[in-house]
Structures are given as structure tokens and as C-alpha cells.
C-alpha atoms as a PDB file:
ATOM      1  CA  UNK A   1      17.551  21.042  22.019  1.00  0.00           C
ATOM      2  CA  UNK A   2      14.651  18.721  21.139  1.00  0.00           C
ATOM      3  CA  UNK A   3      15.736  16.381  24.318  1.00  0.00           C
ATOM      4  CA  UNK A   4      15.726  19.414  26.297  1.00  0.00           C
ATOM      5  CA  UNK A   5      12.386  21.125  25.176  1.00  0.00           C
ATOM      6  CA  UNK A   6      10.654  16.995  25.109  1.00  0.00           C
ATOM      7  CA  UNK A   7      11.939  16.728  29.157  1.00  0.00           C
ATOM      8  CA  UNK A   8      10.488  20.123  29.880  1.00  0.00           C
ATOM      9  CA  UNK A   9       7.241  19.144  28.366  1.00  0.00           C
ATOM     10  CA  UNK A  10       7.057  16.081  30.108  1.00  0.00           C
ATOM     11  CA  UNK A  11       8.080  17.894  33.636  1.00  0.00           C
ATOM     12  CA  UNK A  12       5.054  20.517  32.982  1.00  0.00           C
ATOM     13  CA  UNK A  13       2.722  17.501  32.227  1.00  0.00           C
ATOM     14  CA  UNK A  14       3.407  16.338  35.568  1.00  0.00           C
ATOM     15  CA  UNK A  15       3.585  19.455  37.769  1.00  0.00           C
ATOM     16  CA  UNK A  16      -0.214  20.282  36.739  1.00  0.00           C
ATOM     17  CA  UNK A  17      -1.877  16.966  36.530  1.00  0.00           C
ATOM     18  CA  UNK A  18      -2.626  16.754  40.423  1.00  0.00           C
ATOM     19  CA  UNK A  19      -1.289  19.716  41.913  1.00  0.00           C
ATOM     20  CA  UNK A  20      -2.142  20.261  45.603  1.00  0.00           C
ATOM     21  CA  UNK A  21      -2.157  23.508  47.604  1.00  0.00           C
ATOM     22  CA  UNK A  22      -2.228  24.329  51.230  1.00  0.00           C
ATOM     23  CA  UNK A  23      -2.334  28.548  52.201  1.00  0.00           C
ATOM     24  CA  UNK A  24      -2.579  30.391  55.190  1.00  0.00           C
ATOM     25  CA  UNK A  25      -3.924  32.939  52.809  1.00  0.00           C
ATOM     26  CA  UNK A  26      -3.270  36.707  52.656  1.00  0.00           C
ATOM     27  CA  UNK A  27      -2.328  37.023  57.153  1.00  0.00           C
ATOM     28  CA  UNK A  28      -1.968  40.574  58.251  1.00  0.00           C
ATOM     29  CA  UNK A  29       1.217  41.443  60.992  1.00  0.00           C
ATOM     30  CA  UNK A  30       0.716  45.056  62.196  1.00  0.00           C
ATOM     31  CA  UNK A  31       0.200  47.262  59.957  1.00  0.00           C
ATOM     32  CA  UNK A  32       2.882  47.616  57.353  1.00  0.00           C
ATOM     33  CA  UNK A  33       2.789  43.649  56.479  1.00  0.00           C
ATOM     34  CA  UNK A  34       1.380  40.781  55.364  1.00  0.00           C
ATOM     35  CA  UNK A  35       2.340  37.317  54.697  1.00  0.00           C
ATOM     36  CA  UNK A  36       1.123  34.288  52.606  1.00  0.00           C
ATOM     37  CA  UNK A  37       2.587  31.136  52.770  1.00  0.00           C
ATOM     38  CA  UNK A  38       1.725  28.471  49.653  1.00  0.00           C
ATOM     39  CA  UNK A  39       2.845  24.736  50.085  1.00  0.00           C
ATOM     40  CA  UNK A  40       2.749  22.525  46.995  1.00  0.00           C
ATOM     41  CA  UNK A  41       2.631  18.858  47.741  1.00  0.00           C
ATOM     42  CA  UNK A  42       3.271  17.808  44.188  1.00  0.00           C
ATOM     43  CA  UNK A  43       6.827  19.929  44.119  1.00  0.00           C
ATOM     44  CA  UNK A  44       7.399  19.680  47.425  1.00  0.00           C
ATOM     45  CA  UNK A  45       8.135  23.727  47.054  1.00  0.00           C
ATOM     46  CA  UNK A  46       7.261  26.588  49.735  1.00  0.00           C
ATOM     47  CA  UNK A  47       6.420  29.783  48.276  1.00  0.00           C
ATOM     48  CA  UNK A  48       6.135  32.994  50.185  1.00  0.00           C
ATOM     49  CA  UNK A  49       4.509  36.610  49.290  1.00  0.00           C
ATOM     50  CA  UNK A  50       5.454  39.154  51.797  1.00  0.00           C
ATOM     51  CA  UNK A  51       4.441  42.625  51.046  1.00  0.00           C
ATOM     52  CA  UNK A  52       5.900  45.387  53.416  1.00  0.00           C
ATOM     53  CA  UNK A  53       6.641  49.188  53.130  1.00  0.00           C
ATOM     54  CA  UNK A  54       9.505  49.842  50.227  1.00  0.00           C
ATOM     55  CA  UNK A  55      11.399  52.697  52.259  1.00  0.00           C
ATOM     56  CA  UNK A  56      11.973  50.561  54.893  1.00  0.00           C
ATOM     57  CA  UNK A  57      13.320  46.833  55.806  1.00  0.00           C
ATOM     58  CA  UNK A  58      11.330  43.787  56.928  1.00  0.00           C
ATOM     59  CA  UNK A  59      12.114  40.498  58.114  1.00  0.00           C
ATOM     60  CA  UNK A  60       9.698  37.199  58.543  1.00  0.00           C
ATOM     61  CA  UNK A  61      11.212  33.944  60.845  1.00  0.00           C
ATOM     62  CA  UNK A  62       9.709  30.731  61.058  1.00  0.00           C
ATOM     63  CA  UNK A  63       8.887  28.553  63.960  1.00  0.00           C
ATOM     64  CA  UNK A  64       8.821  30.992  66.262  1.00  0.00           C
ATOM     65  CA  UNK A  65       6.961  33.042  69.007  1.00  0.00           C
ATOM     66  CA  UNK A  66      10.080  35.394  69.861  1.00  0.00           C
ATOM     67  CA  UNK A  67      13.775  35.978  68.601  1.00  0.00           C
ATOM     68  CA  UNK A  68      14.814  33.789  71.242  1.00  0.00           C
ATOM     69  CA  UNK A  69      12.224  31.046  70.931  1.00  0.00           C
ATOM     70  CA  UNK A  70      15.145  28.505  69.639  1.00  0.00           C
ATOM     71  CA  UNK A  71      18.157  28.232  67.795  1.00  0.00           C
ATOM     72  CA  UNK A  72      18.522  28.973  65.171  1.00  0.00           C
ATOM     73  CA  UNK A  73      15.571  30.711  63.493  1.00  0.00           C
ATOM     74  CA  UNK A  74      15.053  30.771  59.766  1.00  0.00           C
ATOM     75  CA  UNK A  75      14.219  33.706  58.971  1.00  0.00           C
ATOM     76  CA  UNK A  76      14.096  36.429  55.458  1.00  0.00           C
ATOM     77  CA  UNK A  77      14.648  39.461  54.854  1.00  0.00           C
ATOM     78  CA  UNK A  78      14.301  42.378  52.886  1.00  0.00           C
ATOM     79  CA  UNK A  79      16.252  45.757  52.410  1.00  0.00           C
ATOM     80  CA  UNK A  80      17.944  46.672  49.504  1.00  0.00           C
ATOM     81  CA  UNK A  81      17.942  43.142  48.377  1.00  0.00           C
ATOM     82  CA  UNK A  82      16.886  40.014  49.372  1.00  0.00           C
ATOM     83  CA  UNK A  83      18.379  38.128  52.138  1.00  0.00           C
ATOM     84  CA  UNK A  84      18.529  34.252  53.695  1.00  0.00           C
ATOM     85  CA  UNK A  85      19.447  34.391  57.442  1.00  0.00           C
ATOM     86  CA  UNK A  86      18.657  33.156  60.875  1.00  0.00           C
ATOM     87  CA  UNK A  87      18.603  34.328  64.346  1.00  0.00           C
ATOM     88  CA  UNK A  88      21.453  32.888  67.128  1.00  0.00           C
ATOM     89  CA  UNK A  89      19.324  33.538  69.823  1.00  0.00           C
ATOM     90  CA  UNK A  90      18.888  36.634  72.595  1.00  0.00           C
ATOM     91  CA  UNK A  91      18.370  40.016  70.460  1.00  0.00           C
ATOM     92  CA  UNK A  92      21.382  39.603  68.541  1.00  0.00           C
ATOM     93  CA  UNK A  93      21.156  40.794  64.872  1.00  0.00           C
ATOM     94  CA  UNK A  94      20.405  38.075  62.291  1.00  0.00           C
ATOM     95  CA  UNK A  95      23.183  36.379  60.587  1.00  0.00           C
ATOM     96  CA  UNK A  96      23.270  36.110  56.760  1.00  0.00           C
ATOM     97  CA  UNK A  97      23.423  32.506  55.415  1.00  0.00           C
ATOM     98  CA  UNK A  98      26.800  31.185  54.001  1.00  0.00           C
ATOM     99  CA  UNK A  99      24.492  29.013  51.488  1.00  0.00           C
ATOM    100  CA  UNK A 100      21.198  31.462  49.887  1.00  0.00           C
ATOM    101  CA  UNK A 101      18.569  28.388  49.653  1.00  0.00           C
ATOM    102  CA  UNK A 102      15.835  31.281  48.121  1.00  0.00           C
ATOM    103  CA  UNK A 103      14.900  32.243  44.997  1.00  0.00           C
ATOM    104  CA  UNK A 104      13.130  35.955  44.071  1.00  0.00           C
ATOM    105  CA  UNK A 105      10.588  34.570  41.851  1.00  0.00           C
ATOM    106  CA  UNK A 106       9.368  38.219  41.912  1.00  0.00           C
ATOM    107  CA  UNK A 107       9.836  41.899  43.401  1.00  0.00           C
ATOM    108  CA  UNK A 108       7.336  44.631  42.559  1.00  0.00           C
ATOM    109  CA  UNK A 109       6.713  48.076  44.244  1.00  0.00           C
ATOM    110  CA  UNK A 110       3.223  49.645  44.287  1.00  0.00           C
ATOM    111  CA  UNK A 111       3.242  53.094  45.809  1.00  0.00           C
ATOM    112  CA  UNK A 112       4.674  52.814  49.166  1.00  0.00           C
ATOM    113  CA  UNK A 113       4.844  49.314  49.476  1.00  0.00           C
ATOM    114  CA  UNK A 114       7.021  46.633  48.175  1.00  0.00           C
ATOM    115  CA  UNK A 115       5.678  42.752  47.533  1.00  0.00           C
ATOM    116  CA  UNK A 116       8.189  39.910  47.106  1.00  0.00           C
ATOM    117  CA  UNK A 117       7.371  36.295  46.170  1.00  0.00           C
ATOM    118  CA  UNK A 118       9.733  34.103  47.322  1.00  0.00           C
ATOM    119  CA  UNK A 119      10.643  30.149  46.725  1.00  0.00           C
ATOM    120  CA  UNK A 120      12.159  26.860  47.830  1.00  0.00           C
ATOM    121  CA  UNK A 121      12.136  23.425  48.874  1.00  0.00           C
ATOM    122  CA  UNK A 122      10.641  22.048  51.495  1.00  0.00           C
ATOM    123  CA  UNK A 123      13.381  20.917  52.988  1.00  0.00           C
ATOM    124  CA  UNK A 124      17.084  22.175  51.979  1.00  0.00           C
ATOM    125  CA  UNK A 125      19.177  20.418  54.099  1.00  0.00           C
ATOM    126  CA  UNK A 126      20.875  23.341  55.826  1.00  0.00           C
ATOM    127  CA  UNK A 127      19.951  23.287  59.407  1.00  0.00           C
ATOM    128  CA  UNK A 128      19.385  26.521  59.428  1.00  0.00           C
ATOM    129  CA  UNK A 129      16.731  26.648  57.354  1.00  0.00           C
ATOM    130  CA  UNK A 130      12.828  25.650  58.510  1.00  0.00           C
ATOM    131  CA  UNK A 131      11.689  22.413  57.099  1.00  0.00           C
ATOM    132  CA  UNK A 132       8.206  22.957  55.977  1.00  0.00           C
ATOM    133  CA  UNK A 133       5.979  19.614  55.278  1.00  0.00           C
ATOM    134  CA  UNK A 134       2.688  19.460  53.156  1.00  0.00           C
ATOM    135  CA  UNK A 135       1.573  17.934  56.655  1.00  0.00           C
ATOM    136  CA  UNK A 136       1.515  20.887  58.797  1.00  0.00           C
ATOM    137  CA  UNK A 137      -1.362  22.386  59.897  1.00  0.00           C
ATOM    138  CA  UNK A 138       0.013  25.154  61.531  1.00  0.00           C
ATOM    139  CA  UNK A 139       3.312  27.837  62.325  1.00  0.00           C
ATOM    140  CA  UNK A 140       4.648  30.162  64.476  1.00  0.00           C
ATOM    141  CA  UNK A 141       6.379  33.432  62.673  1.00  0.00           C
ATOM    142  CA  UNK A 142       7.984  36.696  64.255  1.00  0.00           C
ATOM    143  CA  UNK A 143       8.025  39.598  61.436  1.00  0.00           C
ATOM    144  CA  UNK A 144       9.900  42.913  61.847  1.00  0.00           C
ATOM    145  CA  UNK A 145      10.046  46.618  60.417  1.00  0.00           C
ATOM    146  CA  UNK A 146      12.798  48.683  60.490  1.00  0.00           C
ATOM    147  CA  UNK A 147      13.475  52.759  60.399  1.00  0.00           C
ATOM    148  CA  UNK A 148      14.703  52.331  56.927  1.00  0.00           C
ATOM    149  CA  UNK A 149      16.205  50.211  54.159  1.00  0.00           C
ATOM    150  CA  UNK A 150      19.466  49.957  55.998  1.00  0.00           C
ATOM    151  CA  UNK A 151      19.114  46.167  57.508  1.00  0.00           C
ATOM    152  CA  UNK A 152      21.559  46.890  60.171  1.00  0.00           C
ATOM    153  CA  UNK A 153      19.665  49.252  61.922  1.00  0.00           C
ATOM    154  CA  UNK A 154      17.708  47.767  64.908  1.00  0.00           C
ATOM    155  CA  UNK A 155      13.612  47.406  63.796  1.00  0.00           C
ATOM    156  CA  UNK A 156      11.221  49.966  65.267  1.00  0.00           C
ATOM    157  CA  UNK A 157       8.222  47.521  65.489  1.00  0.00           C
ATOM    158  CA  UNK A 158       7.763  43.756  65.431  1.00  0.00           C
ATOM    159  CA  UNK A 159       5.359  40.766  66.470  1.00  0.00           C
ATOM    160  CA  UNK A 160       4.201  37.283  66.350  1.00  0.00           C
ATOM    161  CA  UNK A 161       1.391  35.741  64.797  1.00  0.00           C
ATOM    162  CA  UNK A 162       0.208  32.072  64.301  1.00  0.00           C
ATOM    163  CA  UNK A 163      -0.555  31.188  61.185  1.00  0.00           C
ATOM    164  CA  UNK A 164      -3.120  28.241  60.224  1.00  0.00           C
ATOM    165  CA  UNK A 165      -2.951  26.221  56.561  1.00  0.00           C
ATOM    166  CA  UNK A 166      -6.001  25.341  54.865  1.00  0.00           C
ATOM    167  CA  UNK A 167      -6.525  23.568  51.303  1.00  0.00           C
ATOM    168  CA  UNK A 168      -6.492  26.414  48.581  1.00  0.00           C
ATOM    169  CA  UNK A 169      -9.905  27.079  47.490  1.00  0.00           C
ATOM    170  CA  UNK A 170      -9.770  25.391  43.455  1.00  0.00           C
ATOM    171  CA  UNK A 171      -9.573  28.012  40.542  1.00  0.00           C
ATOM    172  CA  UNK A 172     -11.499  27.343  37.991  1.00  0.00           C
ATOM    173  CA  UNK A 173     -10.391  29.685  35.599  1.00  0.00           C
ATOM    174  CA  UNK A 174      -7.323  27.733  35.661  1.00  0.00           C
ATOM    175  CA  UNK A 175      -5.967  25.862  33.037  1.00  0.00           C
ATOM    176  CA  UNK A 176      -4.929  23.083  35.573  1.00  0.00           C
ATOM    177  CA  UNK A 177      -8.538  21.461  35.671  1.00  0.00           C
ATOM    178  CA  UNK A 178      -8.534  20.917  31.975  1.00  0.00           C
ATOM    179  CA  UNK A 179      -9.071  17.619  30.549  1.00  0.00           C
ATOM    180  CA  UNK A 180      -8.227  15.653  27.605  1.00  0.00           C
ATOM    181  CA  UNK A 181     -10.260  12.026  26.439  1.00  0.00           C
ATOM    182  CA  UNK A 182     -10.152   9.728  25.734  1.00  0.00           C
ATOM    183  CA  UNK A 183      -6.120   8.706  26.158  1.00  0.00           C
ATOM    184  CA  UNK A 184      -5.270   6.791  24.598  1.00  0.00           C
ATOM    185  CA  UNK A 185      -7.670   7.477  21.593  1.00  0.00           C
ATOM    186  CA  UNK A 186      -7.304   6.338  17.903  1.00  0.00           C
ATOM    187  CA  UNK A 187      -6.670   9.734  17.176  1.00  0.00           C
ATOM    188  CA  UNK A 188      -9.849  12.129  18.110  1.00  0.00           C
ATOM    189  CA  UNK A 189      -9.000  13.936  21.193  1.00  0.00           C
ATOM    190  CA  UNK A 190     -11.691  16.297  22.856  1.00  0.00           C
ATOM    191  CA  UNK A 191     -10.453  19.083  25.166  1.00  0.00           C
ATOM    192  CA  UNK A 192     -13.507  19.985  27.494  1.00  0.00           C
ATOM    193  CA  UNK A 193     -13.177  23.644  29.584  1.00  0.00           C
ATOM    194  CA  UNK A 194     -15.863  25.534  31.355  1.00  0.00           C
ATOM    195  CA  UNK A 195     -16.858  29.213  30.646  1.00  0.00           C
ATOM    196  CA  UNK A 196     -14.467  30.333  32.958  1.00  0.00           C
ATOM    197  CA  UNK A 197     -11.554  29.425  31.435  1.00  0.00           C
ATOM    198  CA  UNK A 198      -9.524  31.292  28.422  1.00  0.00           C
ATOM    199  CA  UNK A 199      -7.635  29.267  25.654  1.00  0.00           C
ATOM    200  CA  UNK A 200      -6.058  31.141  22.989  1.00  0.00           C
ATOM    201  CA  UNK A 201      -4.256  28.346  21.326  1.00  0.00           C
ATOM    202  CA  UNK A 202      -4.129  25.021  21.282  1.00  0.00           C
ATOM    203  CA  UNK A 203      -0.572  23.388  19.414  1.00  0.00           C
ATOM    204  CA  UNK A 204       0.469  19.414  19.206  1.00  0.00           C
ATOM    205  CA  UNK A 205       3.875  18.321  18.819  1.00  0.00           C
ATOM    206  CA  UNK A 206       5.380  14.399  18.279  1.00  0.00           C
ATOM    207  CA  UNK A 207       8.168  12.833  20.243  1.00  0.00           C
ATOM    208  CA  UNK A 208      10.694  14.741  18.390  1.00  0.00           C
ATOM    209  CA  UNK A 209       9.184  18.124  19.443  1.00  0.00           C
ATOM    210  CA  UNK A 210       8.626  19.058  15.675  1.00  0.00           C
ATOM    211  CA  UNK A 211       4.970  21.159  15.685  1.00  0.00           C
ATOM    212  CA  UNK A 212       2.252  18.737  14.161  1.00  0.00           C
ATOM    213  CA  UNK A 213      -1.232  21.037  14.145  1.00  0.00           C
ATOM    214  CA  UNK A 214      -2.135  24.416  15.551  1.00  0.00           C
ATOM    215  CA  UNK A 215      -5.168  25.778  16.219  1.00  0.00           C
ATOM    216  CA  UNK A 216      -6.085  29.457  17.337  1.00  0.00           C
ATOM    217  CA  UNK A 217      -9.802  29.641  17.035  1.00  0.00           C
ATOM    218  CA  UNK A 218     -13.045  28.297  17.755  1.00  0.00           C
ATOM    219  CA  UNK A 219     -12.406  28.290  21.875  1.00  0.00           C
ATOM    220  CA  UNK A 220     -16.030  29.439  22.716  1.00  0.00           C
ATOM    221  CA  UNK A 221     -17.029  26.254  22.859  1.00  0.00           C
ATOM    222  CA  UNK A 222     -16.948  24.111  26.116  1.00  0.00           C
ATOM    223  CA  UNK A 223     -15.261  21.256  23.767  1.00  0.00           C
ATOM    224  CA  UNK A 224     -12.240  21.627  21.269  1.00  0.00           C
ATOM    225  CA  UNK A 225     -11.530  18.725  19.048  1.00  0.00           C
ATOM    226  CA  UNK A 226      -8.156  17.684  18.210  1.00  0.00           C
ATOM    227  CA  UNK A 227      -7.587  15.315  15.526  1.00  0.00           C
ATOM    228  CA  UNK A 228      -4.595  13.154  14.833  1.00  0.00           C
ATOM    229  CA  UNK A 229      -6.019   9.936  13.471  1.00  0.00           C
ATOM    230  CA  UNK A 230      -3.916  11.000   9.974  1.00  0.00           C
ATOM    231  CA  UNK A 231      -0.741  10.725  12.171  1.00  0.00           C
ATOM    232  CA  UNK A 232       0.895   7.901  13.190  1.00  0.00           C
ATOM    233  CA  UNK A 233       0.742   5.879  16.108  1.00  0.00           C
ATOM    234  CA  UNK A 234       3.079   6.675  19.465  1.00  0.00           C
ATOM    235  CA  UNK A 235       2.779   9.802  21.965  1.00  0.00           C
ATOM    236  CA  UNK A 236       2.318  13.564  21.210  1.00  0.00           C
ATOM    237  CA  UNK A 237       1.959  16.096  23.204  1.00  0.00           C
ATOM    238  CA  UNK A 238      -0.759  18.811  23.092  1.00  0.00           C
ATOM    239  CA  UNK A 239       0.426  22.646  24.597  1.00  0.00           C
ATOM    240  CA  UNK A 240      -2.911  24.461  25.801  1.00  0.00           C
ATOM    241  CA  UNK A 241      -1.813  28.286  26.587  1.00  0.00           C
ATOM    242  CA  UNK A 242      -3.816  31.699  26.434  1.00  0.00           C
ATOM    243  CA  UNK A 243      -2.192  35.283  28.131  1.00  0.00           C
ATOM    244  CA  UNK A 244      -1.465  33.926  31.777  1.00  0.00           C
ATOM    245  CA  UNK A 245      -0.606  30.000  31.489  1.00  0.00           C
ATOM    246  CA  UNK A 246       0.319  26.722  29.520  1.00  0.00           C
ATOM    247  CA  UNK A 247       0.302  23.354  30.292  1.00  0.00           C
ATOM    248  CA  UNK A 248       0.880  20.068  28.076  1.00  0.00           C
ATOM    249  CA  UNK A 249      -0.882  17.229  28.306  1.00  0.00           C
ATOM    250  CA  UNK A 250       0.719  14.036  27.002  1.00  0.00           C
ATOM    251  CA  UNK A 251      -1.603  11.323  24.733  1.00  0.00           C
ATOM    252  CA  UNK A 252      -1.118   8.420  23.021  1.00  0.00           C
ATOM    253  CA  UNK A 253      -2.190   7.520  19.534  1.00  0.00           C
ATOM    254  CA  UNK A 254      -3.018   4.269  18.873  1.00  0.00           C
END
């Protein structure tokens, strides 16, 4: 358990120390949906919100300008559940995926409409899937509506639209800009944040995950000391969290 939870800490260390995003942003296709595409260079990950009405099904497909732009096209959708599959070619109904390369990191409903967030890798090594690359600059999708939730039914409206990445504006009520100096220190760490960020608890742990020092308080300040010149020397690893994130940053006593 303690090799476990010490790997995960040192995994979430490294996803936010110099995370980079490219977004198309929020892109509008007709008038029942909507489509953001996310690209994270650091995890090499695609992630996908697509909103679209909840009584009815709706597809997105990459790299494309029609269904039969090329073979085959990656493409998702979303009925009942959601769905990996491409397009053959012609108007022929998509084809569901022998090997589901997504994951449903989340699947809300708001009134009438229904917004999914959906993950994965860059590149999945199917060749039916889209390889995405931090690189790109821009992408061709189709999208599609149907008459109802019943995906086999043909769609009653559909489109194209190019879509153009851009470097995500920086959020700087984020915990990701946080930082922690000096490292290594012999002991006194300062944690500087501006006013709009939140911390609501600040915990340090040693290399054997056992909990050193807590500290829930005195966050109104721009700087938060942490001291661990009574420990001894070797790495720890301080957990900054409040309601929506947490991150660990790794230091070194010495």
C-alpha cells in the first residue's frame, strides 16, 4: 500500500509540474452541439467534451470533411451509452470497435441536453482510431444528430466544421502554478500562491508515506511556511489540496 500510494504521489508530481494544453475551445456544430477538444502534451492524452441533446443520439468523426472523406473514420458516439466506432466509407452505418480505446471520464444531463467528457491516448495503436499529436494545428470533424436515442436509426441533421488549436489561456486559480523554494532547503519550505488561488490544507508525508505535519489554516497569506528542519534528511512530499484539486510537490531535506 505505501509503494502504491508513494508511486501515485510521485506520478501526480509529475503530471502538474509543466503541464501543456492546446484547445479548440468550446466550437459550435448546428445547433444541438458543441465540441471541445483538449490535448495534453505532458500525458500525451486527448480529451473531448461533447454536449448534444439527451433524447436523441450524436456522433463526432475525426479527420474528416464527409462520411466518405477516407477510410476508415474514427469517430464517437452517443445513444444510450457510449460508443467507439468508425465509418467504412459511402453512407454506410458506423461500425462499433472490436477494441473500446475511450474512457467516460464523465456523463451529466442538464435539462435537455446531455455533456460527455471523454479520454485517451494520443495514439492507440488501432488503425482505426485518429492519431492526434500535440503538433497539430488544426482538424477536420463531421458531427451528426439523430431522431432519437436509438443509434441505428439514420441521423436527421449533420455537418462539418474545421476546428483550429490554440494554447489554453493559463488559470490562475489553479493549483498547477504553485511553487515551492527553495528545493532542496535545510528544512524551511515557503509555498507562495496569488489571491486567486484556494488552499484548504496543506499535509507532508516521508518516503514511507506515513503523515509528518498538517496544516489547515493561515492560507490568506500569499506565503505558507512549511517547516521540516526537526526532521531528518532525505525527500518528503508536501500534498496541497482545497474543494476542486491536489497536487504534491516532492522536496528534499538536506
Amino acid at each position: 500500500m505505501k509503494k502504491s500510494f508513494l508511486t501515485l504521489m510521485l506520478l501526480t508530481a509529475g503530471m502538474f509540474s509543466n503541464a501543456q494544453i492546446k484547445s479548440t475551445g468550446v466550437v459550435t456544430m448546428g445547433t444541438q452541439m458543441s465540441l471541445k477538444i483538449d490535448l495534453d502534451q505532458t500525458t500525451s492524452t486527448v480529451t473531448m467534451t461533447i454536449t448534444g441533446p439527451s433524447t436523441k443520439w450524436f456522433a463526432v468523426g475525426f479527420n474528416a470533411t464527409t462520411m466518405s472523406t477516407n477510410t476508415p473514420i474514427d469517430c464517437i458516439s452517443y445513444g444510450t451509452a457510449l460508443l467507439d466506432r468508425y465509418l467504412n466509407g459511402g453512407h454506410n452505418a458506423p461500425v462499433t470497435d472490436t477494441t473500446n480505446n475511450l474512457t467516460l471520464v464523465s456523463n451529466t444531463v442538464s435539462g435537455t441536453t446531455r455533456t460527455i467528457v471523454v479520454s485517451r491516448p494520443f495514439s492507440t495503436g488501432d488503425n482505426k482510431d485518429y492519431t492526434f499529436t500535440y503538433a497539430m494545428s488544426s482538424l477536420s470533424v463531421i458531427w451528426a444528430v439523430g431522431p432519437s436515442t436509438t443509434i441505428s436509426q439514420e441521423h436527421s441533421s449533420f455537418g462539418s466544421k474545421a476546428l483550429t488549436f490554440t494554447l489554453g489561456a493559463e488559470d490562475f486559480s489553479s493549483l498547477n502554478t504553485l511553487a515551492v523554494y527553495p528545493n532542496p532547503s535545510s528544512g524551511i519550505f515557503s509555498i507562495t500562491k496569488n489571491s486567486n488561488q484556494t488552499i484548504n490544507k496543506v499535509r507532508v508525508f516521508d518516503i514511507n508515506a506515513k503523515l509528518i505535519d498538517e496544516i489547515d489554516n493561515g492560507f490568506e497569506a500569499e506565503t505558507i511556511q512549511v517547516d521540516l528542519s526537526n526532521c531528518s534528511k532525505g525527500m518528503y512530499f508536501i500534498e496541497i489540496s482545497n474543494d476542486n484539486e491536489k497536487i504534491v510537490k516532492k522536496v528534499n531535506v538536506i
